[in-house]
N, C-alpha and C. Protein backbone atom coordinates (compact mmCIF):
# COMPACT_ATOMS: atom_id res chain seq x y z
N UNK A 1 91.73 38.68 91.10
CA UNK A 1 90.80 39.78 91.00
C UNK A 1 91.32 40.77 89.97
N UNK A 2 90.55 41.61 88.81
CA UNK A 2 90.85 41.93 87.95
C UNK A 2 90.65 43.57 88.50
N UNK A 3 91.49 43.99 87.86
CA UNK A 3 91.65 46.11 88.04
C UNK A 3 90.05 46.39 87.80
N UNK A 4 89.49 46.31 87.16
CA UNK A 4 87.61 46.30 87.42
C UNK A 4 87.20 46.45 88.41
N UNK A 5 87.65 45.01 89.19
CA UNK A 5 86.87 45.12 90.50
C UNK A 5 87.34 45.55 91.32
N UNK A 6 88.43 46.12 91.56
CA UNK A 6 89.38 46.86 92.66
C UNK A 6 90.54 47.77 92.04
N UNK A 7 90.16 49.20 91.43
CA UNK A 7 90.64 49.70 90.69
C UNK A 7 91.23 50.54 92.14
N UNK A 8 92.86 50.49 91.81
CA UNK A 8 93.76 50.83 92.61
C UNK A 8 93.52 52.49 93.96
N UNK A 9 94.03 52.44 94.32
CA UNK A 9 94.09 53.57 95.35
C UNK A 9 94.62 54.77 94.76
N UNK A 10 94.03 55.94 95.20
CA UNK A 10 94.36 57.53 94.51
C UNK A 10 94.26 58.14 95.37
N UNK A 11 95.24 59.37 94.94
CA UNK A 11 94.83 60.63 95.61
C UNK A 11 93.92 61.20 95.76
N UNK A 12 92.78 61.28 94.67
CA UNK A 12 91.58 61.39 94.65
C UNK A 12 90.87 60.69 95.67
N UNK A 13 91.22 59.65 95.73
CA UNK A 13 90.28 58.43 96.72
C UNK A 13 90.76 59.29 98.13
N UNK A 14 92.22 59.72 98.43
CA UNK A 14 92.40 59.44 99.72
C UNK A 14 91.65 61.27 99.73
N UNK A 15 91.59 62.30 99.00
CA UNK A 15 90.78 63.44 99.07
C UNK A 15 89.47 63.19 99.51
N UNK A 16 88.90 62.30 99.00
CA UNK A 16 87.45 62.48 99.59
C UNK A 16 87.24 61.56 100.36
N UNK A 17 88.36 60.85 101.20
CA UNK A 17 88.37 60.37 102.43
C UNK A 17 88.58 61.43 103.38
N UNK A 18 89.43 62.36 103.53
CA UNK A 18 90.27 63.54 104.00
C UNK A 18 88.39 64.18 104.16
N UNK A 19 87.82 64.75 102.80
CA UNK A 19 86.84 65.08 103.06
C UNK A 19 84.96 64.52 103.70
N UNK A 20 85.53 63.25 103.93
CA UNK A 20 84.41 62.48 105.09
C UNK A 20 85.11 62.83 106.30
N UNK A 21 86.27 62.99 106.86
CA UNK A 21 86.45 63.17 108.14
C UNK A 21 86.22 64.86 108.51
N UNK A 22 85.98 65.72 107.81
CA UNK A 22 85.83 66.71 107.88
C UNK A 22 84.23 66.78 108.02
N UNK A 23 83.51 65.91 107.27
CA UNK A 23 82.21 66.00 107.43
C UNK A 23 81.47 65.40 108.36
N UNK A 24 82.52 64.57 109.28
CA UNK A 24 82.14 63.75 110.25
C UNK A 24 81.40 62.75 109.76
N UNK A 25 81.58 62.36 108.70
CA UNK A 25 80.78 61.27 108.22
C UNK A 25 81.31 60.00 107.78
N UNK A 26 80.89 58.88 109.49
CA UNK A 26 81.39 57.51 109.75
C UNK A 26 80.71 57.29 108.27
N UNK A 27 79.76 56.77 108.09
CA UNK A 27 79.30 55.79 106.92
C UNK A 27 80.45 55.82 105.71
N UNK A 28 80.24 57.47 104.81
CA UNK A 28 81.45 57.57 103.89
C UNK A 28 82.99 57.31 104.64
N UNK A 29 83.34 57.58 105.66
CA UNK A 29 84.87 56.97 105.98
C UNK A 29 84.99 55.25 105.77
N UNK A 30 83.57 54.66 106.40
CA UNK A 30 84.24 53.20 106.57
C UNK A 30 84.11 52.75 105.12
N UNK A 31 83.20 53.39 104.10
CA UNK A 31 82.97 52.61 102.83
C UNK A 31 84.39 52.91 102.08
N UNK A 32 85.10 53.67 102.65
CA UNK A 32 86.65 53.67 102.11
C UNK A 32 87.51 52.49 102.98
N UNK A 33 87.49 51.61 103.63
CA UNK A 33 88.05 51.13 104.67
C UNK A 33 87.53 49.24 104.03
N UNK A 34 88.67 49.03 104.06
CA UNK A 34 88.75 47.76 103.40
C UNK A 34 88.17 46.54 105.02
N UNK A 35 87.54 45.27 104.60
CA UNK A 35 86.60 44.43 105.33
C UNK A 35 87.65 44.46 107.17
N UNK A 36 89.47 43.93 106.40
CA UNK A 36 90.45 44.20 107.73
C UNK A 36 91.01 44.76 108.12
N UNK A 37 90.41 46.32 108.29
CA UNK A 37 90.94 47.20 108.29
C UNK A 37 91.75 47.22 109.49
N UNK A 38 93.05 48.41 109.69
CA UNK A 38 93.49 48.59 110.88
C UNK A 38 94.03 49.79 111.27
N UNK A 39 93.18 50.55 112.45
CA UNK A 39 93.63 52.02 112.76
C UNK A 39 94.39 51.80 114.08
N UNK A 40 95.91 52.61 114.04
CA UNK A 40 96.96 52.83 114.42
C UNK A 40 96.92 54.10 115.05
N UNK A 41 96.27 54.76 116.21
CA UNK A 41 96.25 56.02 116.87
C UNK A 41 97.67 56.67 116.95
N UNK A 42 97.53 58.20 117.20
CA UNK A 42 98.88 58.95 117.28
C UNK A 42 99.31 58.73 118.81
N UNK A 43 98.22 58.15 119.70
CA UNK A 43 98.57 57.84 121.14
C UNK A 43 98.01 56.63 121.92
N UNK A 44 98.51 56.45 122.89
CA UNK A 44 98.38 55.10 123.75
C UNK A 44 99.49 54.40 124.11
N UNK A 45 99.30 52.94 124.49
CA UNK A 45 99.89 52.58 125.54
C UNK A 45 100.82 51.69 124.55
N UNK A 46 100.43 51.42 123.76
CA UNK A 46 101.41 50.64 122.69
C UNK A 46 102.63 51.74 121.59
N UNK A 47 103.33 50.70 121.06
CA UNK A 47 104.60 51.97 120.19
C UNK A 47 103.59 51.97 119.42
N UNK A 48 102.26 51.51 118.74
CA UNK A 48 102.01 52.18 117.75
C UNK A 48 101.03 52.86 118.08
N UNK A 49 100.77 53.09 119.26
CA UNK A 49 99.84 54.22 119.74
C UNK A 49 98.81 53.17 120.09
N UNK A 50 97.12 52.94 119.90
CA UNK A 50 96.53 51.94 120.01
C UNK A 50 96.20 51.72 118.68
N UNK A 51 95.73 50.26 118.71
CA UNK A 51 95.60 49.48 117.52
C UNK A 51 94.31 48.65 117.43
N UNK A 52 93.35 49.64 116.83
CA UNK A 52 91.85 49.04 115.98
C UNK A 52 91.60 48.17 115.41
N UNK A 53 91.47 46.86 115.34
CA UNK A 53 90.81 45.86 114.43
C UNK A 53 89.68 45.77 113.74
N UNK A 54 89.18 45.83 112.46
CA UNK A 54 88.42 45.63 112.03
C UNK A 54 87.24 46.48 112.30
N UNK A 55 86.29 46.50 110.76
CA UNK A 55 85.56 47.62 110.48
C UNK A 55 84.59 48.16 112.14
N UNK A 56 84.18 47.21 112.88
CA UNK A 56 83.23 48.04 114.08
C UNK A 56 84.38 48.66 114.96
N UNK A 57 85.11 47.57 115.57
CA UNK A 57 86.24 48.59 116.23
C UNK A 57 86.89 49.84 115.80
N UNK A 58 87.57 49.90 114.36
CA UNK A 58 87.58 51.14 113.54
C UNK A 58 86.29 52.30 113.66
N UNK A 59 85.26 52.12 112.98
CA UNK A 59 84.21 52.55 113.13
C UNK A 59 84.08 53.53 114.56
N UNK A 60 84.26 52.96 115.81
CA UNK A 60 84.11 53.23 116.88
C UNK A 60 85.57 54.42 117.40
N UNK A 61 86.25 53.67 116.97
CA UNK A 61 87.09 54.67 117.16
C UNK A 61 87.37 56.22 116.52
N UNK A 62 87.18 56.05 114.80
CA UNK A 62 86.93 56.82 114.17
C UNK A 62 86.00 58.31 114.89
N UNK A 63 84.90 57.39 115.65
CA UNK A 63 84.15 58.75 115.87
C UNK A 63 84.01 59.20 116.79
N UNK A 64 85.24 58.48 118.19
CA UNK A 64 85.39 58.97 119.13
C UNK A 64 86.52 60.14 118.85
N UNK A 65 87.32 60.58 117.59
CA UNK A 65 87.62 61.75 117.36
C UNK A 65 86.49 62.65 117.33
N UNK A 66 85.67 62.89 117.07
CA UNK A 66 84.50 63.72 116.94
C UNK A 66 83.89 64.17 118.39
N UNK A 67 83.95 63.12 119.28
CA UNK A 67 83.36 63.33 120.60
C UNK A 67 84.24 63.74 121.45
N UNK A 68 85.84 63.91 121.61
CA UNK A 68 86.51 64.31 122.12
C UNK A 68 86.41 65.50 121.70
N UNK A 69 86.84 66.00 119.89
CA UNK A 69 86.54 67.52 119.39
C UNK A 69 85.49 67.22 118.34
N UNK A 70 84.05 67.92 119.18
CA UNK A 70 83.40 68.35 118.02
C UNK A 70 83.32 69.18 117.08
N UNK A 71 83.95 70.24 116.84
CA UNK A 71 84.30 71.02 115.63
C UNK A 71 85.68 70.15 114.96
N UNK A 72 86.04 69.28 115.16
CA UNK A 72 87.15 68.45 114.87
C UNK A 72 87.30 68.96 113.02
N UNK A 73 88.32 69.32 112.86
CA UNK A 73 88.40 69.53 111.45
C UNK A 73 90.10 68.88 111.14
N UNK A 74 90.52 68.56 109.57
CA UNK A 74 91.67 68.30 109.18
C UNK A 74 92.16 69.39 108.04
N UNK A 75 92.81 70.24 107.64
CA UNK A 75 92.81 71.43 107.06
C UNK A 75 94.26 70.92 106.39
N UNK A 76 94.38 71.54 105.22
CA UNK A 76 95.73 71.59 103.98
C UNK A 76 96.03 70.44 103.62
N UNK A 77 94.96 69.70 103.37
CA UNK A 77 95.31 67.73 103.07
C UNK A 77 96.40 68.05 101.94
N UNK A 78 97.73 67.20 102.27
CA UNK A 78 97.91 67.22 100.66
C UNK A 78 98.22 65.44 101.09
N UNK A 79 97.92 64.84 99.61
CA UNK A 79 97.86 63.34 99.34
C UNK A 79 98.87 62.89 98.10
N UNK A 80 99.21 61.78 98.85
CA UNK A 80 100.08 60.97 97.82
C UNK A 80 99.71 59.53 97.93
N UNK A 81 99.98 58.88 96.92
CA UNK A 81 99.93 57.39 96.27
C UNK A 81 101.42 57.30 95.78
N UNK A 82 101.39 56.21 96.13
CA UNK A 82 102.61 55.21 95.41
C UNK A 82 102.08 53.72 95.77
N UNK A 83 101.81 53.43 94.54
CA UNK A 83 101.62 51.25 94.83
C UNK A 83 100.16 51.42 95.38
N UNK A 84 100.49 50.37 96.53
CA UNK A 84 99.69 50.13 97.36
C UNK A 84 100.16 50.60 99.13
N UNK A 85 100.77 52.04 99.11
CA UNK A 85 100.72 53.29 100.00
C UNK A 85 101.05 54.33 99.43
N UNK A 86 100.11 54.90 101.27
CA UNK A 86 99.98 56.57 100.58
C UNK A 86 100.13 57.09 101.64
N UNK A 87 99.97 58.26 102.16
CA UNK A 87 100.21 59.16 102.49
C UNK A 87 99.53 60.73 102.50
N UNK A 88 98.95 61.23 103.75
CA UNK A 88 98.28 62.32 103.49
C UNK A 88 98.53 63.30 104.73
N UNK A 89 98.85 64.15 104.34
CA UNK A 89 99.42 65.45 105.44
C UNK A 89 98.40 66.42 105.56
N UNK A 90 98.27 66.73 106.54
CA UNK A 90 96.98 67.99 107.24
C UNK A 90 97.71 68.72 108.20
N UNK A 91 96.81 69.47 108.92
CA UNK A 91 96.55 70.44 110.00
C UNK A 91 95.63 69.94 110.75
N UNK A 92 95.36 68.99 112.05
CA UNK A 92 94.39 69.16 112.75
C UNK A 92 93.72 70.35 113.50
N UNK A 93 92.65 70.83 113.58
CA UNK A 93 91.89 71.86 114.66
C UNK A 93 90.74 70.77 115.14
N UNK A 94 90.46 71.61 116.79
CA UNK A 94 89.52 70.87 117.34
C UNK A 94 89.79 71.82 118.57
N UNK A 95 88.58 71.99 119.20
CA UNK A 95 88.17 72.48 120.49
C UNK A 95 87.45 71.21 121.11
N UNK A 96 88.28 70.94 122.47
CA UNK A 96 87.91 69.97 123.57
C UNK A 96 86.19 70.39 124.51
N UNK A 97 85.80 69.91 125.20
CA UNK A 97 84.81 70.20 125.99
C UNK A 97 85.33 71.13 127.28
N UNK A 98 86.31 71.51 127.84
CA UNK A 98 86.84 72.24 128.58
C UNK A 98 87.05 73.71 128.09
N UNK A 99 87.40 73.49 126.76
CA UNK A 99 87.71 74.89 125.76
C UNK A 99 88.83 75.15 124.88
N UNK A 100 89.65 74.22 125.62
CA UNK A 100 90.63 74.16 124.89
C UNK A 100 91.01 74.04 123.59
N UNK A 101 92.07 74.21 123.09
CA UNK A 101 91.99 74.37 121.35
C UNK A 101 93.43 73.19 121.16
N UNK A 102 93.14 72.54 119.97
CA UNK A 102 94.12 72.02 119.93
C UNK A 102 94.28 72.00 118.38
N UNK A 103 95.32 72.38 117.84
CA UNK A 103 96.23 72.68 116.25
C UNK A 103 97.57 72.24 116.46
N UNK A 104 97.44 70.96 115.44
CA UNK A 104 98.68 70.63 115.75
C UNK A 104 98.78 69.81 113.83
N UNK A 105 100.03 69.66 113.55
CA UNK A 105 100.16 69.04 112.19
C UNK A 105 100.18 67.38 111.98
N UNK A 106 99.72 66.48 110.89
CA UNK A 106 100.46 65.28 111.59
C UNK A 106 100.32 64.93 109.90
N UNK A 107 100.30 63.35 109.64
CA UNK A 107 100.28 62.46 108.74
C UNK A 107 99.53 61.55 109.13
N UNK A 108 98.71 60.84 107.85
CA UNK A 108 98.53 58.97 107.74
C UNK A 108 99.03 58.35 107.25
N UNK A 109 99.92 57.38 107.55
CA UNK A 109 100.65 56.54 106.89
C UNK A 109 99.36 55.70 106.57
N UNK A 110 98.95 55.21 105.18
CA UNK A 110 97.93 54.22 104.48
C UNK A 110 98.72 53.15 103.87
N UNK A 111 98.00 51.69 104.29
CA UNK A 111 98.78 50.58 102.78
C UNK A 111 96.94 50.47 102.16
N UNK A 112 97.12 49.70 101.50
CA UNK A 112 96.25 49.28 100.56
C UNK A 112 96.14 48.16 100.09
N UNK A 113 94.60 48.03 100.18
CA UNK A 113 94.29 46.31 99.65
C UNK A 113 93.44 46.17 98.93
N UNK A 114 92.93 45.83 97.68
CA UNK A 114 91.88 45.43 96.88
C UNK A 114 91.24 47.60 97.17
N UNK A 115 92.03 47.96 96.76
CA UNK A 115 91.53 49.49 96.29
C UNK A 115 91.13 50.12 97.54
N UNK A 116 91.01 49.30 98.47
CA UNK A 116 90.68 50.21 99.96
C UNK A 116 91.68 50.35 101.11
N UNK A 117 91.26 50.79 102.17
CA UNK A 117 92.15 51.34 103.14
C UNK A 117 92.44 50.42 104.65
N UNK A 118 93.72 49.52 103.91
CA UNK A 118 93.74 48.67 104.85
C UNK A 118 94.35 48.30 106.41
N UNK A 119 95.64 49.70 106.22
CA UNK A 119 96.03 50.54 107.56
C UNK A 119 95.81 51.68 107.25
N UNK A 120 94.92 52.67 108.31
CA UNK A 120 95.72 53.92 108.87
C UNK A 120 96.76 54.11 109.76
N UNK A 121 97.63 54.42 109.83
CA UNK A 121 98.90 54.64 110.69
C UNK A 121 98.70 56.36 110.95
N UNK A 122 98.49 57.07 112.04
CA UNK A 122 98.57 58.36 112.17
C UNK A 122 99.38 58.65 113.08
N UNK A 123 100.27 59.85 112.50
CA UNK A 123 101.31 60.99 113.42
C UNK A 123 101.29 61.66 113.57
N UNK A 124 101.12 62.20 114.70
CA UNK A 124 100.23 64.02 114.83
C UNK A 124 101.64 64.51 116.13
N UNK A 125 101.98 65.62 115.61
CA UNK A 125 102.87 66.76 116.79
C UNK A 125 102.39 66.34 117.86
N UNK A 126 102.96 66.75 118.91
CA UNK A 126 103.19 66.71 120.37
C UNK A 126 102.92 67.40 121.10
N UNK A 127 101.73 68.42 121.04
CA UNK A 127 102.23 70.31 121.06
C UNK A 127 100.95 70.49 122.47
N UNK A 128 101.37 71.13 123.30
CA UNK A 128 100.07 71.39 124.15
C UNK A 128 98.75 72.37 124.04
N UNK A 129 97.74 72.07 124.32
CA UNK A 129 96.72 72.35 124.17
C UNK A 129 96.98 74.06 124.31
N UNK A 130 95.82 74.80 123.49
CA UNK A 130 95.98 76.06 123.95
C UNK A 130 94.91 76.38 124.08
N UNK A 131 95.54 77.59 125.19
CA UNK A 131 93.52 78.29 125.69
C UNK A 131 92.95 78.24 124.97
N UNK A 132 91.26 78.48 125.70
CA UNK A 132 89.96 78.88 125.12
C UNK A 132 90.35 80.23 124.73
N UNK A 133 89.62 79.48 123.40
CA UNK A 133 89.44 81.18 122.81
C UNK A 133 88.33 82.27 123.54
């Protein structure tokens, strides 16, 4: 396959990925998300937290962040590339359905395949929820 048809992974690319999850918008996240994709949660029952297979399972999971916090936001992206990984650091905010607030910092560890996003790996702080505002 020639750089044409799968012109490599960017910071740029992983910015306006950063900015579909802010917009809550599954469609633009998965069209960044390569056919095998695989999301790696910051929690669960496994060491790598739980582990998503492929674009519907991804998909599904993706937007059960949203339904846990609907104001769910990711704030101070900064992004890096190297190769085929990258790397992107935020601020999560999100208010739960109880009221609770939760701000906490983390990372995505990304590799890359044919120009798309073929792990997310995410690490988010440990930090407990804080009151309703």
């Amino acid at each position: 396959m020639s750089f044409a048809e799968h012109p490599p992974a960017s910071v740029e690319m992983l910015a306006a990925f950063s900015d579909a999850w802010n917009r809550h918008d599954l469609p633009a996240l998965m069209s960044f998300m390569h056919a095998d994709c695989v999301f790696e949660t910051a929690a669960g029952p496994l060491a790598c937290g739980t582990r998503h297979e492929g674009h519907a399972a991804v998909a599904a999971a993706f937007e059960s962040a949203w339904k846990n916090f609907p104001d769910a936001q990711w704030r101070n992206g900064r992004h890096f590339v190297a190769g085929d990984r990258g790397v992107s650091e935020w601020t999560f905010t999100g208010t739960a359905a109880d009221g609770t607030r939760s701000e906490s910092d983390g990372v995505d560890l990304f590799t890359f395949k044919e120009g798309k996003i073929l792990v997310k790996n995410v690490f988010r702080k440990n930090r407990p929820a804080l009151p309703a505002a």
